[in-house]
C-alpha atoms as a PDB file:
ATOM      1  CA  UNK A   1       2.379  17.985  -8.288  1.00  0.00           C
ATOM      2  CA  UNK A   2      -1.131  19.672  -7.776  1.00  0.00           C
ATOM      3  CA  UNK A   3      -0.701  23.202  -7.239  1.00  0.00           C
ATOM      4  CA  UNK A   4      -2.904  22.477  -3.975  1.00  0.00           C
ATOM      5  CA  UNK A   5      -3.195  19.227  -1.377  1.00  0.00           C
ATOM      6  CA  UNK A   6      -5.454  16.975  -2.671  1.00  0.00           C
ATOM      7  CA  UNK A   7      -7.667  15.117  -0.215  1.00  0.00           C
ATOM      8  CA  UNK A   8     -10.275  12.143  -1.025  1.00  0.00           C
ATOM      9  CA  UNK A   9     -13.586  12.812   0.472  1.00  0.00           C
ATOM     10  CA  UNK A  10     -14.656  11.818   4.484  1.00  0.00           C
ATOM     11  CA  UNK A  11     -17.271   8.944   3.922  1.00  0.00           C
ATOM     12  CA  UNK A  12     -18.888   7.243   6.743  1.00  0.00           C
ATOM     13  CA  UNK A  13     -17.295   4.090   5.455  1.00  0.00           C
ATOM     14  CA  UNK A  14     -13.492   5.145   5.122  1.00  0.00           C
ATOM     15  CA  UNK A  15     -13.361   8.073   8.131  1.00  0.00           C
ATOM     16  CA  UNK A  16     -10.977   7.163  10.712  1.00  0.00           C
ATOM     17  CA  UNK A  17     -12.906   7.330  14.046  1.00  0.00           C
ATOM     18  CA  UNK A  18     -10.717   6.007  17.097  1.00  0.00           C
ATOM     19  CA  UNK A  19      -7.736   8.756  17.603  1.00  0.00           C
ATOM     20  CA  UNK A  20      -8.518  10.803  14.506  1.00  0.00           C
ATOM     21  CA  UNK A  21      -5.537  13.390  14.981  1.00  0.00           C
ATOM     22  CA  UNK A  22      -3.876  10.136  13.216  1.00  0.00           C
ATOM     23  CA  UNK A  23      -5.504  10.326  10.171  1.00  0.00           C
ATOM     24  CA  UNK A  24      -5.381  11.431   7.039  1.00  0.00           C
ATOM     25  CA  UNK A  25      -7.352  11.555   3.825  1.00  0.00           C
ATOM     26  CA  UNK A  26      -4.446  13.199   1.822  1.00  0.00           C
ATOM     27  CA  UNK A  27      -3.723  11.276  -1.727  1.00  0.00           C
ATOM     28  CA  UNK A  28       0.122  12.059  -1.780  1.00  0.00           C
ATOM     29  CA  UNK A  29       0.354  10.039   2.152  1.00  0.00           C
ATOM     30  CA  UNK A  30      -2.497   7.463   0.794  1.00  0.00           C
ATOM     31  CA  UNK A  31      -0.786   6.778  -2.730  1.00  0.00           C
ATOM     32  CA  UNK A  32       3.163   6.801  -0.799  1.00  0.00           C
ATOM     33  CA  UNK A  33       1.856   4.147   1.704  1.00  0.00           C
ATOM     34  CA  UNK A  34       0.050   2.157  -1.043  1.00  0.00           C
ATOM     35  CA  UNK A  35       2.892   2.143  -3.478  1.00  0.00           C
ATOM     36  CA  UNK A  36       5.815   1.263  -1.340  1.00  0.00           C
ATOM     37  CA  UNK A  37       3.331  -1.744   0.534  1.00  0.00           C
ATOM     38  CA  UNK A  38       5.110  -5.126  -0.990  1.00  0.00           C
ATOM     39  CA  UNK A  39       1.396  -6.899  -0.386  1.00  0.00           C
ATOM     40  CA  UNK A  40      -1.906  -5.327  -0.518  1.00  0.00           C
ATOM     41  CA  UNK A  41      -4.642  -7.063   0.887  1.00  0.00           C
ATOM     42  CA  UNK A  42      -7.777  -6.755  -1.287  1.00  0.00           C
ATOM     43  CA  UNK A  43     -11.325  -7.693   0.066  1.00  0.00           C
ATOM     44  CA  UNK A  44     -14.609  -8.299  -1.992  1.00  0.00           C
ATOM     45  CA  UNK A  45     -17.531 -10.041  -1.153  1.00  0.00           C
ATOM     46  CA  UNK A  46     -18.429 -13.787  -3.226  1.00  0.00           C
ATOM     47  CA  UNK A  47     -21.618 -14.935  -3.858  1.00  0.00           C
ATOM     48  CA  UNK A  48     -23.044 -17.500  -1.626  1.00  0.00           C
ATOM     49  CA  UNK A  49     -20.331 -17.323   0.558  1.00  0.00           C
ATOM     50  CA  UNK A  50     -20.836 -16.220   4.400  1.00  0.00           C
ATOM     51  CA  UNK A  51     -17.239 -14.350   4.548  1.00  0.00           C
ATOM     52  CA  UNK A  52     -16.001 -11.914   2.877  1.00  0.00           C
ATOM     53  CA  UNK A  53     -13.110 -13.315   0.591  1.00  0.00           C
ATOM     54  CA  UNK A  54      -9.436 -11.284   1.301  1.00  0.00           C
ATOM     55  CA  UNK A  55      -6.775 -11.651  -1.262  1.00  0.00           C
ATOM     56  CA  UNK A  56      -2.600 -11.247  -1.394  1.00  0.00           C
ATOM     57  CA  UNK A  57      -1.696  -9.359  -4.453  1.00  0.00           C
ATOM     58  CA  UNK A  58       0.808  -6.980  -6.263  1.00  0.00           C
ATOM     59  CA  UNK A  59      -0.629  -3.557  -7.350  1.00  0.00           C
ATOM     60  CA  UNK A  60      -0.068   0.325  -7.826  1.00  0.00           C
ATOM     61  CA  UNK A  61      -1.078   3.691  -7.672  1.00  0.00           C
ATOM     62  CA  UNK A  62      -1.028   5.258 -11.649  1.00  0.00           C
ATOM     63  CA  UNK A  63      -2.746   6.661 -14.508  1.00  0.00           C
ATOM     64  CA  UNK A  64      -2.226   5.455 -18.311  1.00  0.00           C
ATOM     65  CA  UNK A  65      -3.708   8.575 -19.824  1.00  0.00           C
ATOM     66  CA  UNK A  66      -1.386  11.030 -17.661  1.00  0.00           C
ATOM     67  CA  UNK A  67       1.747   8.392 -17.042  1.00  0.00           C
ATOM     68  CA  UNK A  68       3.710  11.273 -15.415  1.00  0.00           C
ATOM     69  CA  UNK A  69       1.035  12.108 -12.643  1.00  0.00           C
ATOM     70  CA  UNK A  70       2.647  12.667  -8.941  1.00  0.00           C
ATOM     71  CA  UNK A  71       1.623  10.779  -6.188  1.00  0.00           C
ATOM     72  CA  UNK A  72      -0.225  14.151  -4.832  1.00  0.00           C
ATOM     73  CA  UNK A  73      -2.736  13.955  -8.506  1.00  0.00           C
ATOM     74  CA  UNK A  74      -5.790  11.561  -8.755  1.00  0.00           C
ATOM     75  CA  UNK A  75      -4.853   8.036  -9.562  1.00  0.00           C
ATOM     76  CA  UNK A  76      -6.100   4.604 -10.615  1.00  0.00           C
ATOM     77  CA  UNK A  77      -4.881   1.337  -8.738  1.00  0.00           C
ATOM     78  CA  UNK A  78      -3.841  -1.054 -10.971  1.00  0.00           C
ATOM     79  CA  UNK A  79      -3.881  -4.950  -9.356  1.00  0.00           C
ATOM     80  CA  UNK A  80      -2.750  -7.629 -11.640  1.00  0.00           C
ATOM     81  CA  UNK A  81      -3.621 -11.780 -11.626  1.00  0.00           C
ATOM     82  CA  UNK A  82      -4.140 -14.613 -13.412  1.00  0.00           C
ATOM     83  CA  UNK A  83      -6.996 -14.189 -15.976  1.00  0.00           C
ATOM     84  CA  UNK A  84      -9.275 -17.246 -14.387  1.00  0.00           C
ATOM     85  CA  UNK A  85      -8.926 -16.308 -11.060  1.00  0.00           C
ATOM     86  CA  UNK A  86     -12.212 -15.673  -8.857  1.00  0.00           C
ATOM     87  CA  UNK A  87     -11.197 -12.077  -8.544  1.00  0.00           C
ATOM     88  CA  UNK A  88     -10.963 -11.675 -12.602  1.00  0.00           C
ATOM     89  CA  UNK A  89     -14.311 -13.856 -12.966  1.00  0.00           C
ATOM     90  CA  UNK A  90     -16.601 -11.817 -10.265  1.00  0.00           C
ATOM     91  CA  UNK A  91     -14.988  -8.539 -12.257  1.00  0.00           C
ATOM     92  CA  UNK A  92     -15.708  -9.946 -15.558  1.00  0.00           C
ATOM     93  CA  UNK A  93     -19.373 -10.484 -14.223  1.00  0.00           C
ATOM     94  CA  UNK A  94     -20.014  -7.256 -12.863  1.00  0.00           C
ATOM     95  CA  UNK A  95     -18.767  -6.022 -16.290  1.00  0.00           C
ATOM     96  CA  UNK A  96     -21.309  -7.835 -18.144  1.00  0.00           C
ATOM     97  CA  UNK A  97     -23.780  -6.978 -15.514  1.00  0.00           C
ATOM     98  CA  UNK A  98     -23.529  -3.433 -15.373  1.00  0.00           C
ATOM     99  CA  UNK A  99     -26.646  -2.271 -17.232  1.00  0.00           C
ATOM    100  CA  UNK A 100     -28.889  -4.603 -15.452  1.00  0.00           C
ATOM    101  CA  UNK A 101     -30.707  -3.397 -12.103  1.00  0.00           C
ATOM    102  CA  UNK A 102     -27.962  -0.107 -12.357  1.00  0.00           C
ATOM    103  CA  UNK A 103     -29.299   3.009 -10.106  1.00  0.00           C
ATOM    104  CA  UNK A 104     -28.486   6.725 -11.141  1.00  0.00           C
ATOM    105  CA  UNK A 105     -25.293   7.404  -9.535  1.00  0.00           C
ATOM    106  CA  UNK A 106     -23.848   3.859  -9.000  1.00  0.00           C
ATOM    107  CA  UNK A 107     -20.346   2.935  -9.832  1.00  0.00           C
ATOM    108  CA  UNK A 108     -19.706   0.225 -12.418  1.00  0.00           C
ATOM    109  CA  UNK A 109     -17.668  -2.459 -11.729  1.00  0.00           C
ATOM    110  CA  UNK A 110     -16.633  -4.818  -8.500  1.00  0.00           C
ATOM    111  CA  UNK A 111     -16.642  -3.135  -5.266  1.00  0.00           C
ATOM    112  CA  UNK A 112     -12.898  -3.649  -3.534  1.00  0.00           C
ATOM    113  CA  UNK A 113     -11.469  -2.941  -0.325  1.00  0.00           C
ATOM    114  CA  UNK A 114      -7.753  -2.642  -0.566  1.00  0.00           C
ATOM    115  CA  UNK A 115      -5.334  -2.230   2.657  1.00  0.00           C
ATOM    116  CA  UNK A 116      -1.817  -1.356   2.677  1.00  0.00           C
ATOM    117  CA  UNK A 117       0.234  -1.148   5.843  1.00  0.00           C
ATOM    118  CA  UNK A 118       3.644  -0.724   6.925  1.00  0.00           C
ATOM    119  CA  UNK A 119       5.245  -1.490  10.617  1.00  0.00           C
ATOM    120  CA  UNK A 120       8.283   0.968  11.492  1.00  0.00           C
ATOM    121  CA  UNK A 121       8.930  -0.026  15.157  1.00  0.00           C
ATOM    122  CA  UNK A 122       7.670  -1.312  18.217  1.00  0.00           C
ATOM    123  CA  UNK A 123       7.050   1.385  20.959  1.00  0.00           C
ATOM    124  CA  UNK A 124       8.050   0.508  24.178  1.00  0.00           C
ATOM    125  CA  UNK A 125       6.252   2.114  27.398  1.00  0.00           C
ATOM    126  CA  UNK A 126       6.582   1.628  30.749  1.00  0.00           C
ATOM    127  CA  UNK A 127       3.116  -0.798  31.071  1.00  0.00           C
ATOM    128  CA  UNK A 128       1.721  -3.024  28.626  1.00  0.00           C
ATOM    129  CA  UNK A 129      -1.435  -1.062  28.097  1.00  0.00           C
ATOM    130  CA  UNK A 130       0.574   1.723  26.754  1.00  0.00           C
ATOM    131  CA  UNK A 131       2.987   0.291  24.189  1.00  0.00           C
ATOM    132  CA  UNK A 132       2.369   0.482  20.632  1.00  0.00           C
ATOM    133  CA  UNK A 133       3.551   0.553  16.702  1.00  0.00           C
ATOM    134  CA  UNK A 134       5.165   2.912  14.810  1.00  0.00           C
ATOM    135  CA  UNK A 135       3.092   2.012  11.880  1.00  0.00           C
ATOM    136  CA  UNK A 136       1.461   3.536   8.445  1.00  0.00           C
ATOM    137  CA  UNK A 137      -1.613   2.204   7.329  1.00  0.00           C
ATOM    138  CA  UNK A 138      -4.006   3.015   4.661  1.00  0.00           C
ATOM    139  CA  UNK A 139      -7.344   1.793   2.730  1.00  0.00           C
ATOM    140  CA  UNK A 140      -8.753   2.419  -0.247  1.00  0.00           C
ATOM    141  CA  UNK A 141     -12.198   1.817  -1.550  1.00  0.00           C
ATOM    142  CA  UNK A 142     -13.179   1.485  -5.456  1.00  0.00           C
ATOM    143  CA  UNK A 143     -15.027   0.020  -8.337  1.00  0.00           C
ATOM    144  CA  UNK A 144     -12.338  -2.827 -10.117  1.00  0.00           C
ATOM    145  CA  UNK A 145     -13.011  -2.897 -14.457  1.00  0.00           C
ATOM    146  CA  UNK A 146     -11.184  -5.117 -16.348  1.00  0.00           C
ATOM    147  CA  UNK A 147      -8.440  -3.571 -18.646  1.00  0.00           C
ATOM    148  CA  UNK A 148      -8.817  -4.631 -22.161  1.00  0.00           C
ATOM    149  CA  UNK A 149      -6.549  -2.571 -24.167  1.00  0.00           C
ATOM    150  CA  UNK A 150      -2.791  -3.936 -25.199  1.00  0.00           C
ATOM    151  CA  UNK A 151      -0.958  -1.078 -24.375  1.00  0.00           C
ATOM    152  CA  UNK A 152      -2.347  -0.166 -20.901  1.00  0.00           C
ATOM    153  CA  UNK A 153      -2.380  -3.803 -20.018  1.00  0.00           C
ATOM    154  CA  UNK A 154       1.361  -3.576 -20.991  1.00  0.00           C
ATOM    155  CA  UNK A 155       1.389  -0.015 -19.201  1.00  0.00           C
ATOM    156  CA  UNK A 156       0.403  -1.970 -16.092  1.00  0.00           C
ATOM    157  CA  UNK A 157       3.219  -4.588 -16.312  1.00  0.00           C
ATOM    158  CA  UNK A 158       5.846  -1.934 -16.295  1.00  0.00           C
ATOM    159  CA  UNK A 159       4.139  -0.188 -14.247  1.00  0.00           C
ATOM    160  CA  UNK A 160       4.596  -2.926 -11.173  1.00  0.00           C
ATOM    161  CA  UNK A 161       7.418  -4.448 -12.291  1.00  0.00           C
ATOM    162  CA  UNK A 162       9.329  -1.377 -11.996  1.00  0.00           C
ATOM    163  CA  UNK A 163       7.707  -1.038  -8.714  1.00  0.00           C
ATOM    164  CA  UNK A 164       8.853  -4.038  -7.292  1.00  0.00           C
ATOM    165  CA  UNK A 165      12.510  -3.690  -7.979  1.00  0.00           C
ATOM    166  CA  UNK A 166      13.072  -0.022 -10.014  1.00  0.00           C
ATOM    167  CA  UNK A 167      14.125  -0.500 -13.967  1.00  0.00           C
ATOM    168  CA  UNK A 168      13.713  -4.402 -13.981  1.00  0.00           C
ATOM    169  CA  UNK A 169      10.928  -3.956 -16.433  1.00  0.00           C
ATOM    170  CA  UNK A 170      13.443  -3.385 -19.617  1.00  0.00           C
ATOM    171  CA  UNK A 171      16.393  -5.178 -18.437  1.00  0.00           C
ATOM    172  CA  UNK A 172      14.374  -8.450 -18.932  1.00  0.00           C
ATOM    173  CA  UNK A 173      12.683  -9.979 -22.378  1.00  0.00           C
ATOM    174  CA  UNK A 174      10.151  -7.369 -23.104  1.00  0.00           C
ATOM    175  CA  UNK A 175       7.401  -6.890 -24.533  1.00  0.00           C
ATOM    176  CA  UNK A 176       5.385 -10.006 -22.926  1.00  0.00           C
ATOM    177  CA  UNK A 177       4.548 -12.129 -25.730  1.00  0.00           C
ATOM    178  CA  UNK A 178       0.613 -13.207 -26.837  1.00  0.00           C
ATOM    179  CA  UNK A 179       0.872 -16.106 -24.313  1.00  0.00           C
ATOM    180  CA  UNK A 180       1.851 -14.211 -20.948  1.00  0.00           C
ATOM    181  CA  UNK A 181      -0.470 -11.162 -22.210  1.00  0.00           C
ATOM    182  CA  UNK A 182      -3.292 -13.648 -22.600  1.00  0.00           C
ATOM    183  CA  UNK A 183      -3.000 -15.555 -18.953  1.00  0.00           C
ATOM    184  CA  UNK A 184      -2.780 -11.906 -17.145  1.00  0.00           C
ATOM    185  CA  UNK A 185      -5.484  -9.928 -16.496  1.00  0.00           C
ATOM    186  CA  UNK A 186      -5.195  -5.905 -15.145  1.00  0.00           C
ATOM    187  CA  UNK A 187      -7.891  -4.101 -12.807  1.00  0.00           C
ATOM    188  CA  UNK A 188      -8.200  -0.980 -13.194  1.00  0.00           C
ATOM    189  CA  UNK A 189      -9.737   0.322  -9.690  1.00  0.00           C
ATOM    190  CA  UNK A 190     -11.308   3.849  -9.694  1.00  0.00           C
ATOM    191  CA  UNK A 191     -11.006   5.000  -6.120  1.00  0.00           C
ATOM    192  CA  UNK A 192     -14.137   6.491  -4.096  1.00  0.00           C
ATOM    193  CA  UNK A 193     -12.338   7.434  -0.948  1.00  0.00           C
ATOM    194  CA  UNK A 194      -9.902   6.647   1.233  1.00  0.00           C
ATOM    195  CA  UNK A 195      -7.922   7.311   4.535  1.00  0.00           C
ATOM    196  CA  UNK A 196      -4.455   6.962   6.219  1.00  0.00           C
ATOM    197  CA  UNK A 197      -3.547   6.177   9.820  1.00  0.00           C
ATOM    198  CA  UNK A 198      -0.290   7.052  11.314  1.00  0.00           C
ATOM    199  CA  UNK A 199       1.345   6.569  14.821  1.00  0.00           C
ATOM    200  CA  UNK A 200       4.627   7.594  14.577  1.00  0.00           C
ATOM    201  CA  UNK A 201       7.687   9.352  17.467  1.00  0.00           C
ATOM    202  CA  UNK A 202       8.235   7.759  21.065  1.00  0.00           C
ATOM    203  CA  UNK A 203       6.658   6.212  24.049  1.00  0.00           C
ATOM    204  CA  UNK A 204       3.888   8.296  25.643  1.00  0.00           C
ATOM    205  CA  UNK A 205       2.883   7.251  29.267  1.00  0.00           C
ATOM    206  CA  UNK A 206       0.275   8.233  31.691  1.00  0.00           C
ATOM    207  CA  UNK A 207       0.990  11.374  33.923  1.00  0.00           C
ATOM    208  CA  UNK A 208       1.403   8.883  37.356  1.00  0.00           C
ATOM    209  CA  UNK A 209       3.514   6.459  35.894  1.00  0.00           C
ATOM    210  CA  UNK A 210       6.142   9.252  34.561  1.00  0.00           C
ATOM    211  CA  UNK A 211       6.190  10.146  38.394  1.00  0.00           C
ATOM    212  CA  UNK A 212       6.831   6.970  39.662  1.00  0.00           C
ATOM    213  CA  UNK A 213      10.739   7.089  39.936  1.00  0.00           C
ATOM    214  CA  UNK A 214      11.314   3.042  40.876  1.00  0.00           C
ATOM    215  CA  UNK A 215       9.345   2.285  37.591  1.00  0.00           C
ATOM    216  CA  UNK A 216      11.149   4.832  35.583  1.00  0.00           C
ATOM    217  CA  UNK A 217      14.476   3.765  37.529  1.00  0.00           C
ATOM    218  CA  UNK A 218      13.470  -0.550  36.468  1.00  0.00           C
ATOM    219  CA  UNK A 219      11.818  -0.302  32.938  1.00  0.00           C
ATOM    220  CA  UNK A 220      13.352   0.856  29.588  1.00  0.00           C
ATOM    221  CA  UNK A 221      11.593   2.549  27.541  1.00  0.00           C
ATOM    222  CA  UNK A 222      12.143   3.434  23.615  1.00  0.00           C
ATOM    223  CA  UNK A 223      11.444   2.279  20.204  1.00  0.00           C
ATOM    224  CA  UNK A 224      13.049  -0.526  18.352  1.00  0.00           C
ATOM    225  CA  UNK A 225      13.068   0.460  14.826  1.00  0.00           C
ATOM    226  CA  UNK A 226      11.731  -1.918  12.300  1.00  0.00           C
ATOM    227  CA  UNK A 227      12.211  -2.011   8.324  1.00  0.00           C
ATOM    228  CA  UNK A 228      12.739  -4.041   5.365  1.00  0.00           C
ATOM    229  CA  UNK A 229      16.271  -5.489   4.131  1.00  0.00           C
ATOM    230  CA  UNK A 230      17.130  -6.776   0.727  1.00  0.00           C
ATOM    231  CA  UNK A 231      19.512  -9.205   1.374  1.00  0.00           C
ATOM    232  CA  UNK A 232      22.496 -10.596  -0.461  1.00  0.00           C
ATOM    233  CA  UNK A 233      21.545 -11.386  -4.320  1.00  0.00           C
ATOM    234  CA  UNK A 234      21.477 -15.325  -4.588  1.00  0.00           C
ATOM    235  CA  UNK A 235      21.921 -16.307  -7.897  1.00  0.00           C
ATOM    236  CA  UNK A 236      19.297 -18.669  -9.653  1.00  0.00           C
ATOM    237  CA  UNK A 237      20.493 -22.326 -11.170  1.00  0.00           C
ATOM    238  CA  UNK A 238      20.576 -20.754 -15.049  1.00  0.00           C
ATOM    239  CA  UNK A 239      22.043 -17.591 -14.250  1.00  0.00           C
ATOM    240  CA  UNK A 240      25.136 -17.203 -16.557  1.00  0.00           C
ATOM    241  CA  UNK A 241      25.824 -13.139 -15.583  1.00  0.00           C
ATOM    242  CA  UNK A 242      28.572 -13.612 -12.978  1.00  0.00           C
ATOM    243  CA  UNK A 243      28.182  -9.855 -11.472  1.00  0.00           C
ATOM    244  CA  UNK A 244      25.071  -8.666 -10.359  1.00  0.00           C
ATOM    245  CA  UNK A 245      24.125  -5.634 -12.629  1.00  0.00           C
ATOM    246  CA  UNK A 246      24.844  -2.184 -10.911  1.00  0.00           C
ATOM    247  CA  UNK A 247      21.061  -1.460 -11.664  1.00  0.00           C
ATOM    248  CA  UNK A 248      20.397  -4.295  -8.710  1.00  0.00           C
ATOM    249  CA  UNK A 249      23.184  -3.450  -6.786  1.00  0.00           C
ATOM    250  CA  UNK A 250      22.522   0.388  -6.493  1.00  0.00           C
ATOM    251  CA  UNK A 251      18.488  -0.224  -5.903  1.00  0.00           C
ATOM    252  CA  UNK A 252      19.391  -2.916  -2.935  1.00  0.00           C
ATOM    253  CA  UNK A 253      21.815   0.007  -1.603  1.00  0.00           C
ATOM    254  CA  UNK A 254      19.302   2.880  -1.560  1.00  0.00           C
ATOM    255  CA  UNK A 255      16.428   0.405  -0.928  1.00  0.00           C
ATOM    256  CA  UNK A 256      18.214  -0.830   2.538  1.00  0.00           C
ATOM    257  CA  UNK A 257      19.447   2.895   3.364  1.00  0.00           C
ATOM    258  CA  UNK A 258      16.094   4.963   2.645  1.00  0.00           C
ATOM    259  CA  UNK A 259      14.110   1.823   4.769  1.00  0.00           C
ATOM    260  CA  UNK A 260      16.865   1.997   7.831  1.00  0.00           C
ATOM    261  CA  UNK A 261      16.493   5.984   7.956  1.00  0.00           C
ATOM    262  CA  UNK A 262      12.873   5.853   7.359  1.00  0.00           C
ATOM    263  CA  UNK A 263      12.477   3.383  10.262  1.00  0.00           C
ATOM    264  CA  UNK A 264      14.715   5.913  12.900  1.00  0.00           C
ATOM    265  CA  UNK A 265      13.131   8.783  11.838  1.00  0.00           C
ATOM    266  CA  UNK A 266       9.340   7.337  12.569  1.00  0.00           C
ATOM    267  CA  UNK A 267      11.457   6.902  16.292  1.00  0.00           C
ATOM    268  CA  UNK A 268      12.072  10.348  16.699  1.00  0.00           C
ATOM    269  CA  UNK A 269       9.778  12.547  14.373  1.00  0.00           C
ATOM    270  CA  UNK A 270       5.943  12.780  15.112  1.00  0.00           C
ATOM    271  CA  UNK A 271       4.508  13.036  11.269  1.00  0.00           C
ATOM    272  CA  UNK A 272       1.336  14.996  10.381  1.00  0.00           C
ATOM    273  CA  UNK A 273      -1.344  12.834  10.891  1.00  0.00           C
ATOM    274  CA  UNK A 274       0.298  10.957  13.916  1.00  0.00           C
ATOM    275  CA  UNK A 275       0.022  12.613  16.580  1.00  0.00           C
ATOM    276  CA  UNK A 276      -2.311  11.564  19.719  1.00  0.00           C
ATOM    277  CA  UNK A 277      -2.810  12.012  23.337  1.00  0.00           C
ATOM    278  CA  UNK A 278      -2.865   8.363  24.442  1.00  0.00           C
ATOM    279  CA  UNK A 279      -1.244   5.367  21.945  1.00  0.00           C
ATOM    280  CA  UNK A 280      -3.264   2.377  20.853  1.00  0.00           C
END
């Protein structure tokens, strides 16, 4: 861990404007939203298109050349795909474009938006206009390169693997072979800012309603925590190991109990970065 907080810089594209006490720029809350996000949705712009294109996909927050970084040091998102898809093919481009029409100062690579989010209960007020989320959110803005080296690229798989469901990576056929190494392709995204949002704690309500005692006597107010459960293992048609490993069994345990405390304590706890006058 960095002997001090480690923030990425306010840019006029990633600064939270609209109830700002929310926010923060800190890596350690950016990276711990980003890495425990199941889906990241990752944005780029295609040529001759009209939209912007926005993408599903599987990534996380690391660094090959200092493996045992914290969450709190300076990372690299890694995103993983299939080696012909569009996002691989525009990155492969940019790659073999970067010397051409390059200013002093510019980034090489694709340009990537990349948000993460995270809903931990619905807020219940006394009117409509005033209910919310209990929600973590954060975005991330960077230059995606194309990893070409074996052992990063391998680095990579473990890396998300692992991250998906913890110490899967070696308890499967490993390493990939030329085949599955050859079909995958690994961006590496070097991150130019980003910024977290964070409503967390119970209802808030206007000063008149709170003295209305027939509403407050006719409407219930609280939170209804909401998190993620891994449910039962169901075993696949091939399977021939009749118990399910204790590896599995003790992540789904701690997976379910952290996410159920996690969810009651965003009820009852206003976190840094969360707190506002008024709840959007």
């Amino acid at each position: 861990m960095p002997s001090v907080d480690l923030e990425y810089p306010k840019q006029p594209y990633s600064k939270v404007n609209r109830y700002d006490s929310r926010a923060s720029y800190a890596l350690e809350t950016i990276h711990q939203i980003v890495n425990t996000c199941p889906i990241l949705h990752v944005s780029f712009t295609v040529p001759n298109s009209p939209f912007p294109t926005i993408l599903p996909m599987i990534g996380q927050m690391g660094s090959f050349a200092r493996p045992s970084a914290d969450t709190g040091d300076v990372l690299e998102l890694y995103l993983h795909g299939y080696v012909s898809s569009r996002i691989m093919n525009l990155t492969r481009k940019a790659d073999g474009n970067s010397g051409e029409d390059k200013k002093e100062g510019d980034e090489e690579g694709l340009p990537l938006c990349v948000a993460a989010s995270h809903v931990d209960g619905f807020v219940l007020s006394l009117t409509p206009n005033s209910h919310s989320y209990n929600y973590r959110s954060a975005v991330l803005f960077g230059h995606a390169t194309l990893v070409s080296d074996p052992e990063e690229k391998e680095y990579v798989m473990r890396l998300i693997t692992d991250a998906v469901v913890r110490d899967r990576y070696r308890h499967t056929r490993v390493p990939p072979n030329g085949a599955e190494m050859q079909s995958t392709s690994v961006l590496r995204v070097k991150i130019a800012a980003g910024s977290a949002k964070i409503r967390s704690g119970l209802p808030k309500d206007d000063k008149a309603d709170l003295e209305n005692g027939e509403l407050l006597d006719k409407v219930w107010t609280g939170v209804l925590p909401i998190h993620y459960t891994i449910g039962e293992p169901v075993p696949g048609e091939y399977n021939r190991v009749e118990e399910v490993p204790g590896y599995l069994r003790e992540f789904r345990e701690e997976f379910n109990r952290d996410a159920r405390e996690s969810a009651r304590e965003a009820a009852t706890v206003v976190r840094k970065g969360a707190k506002s006058k008024f709840d959007d």
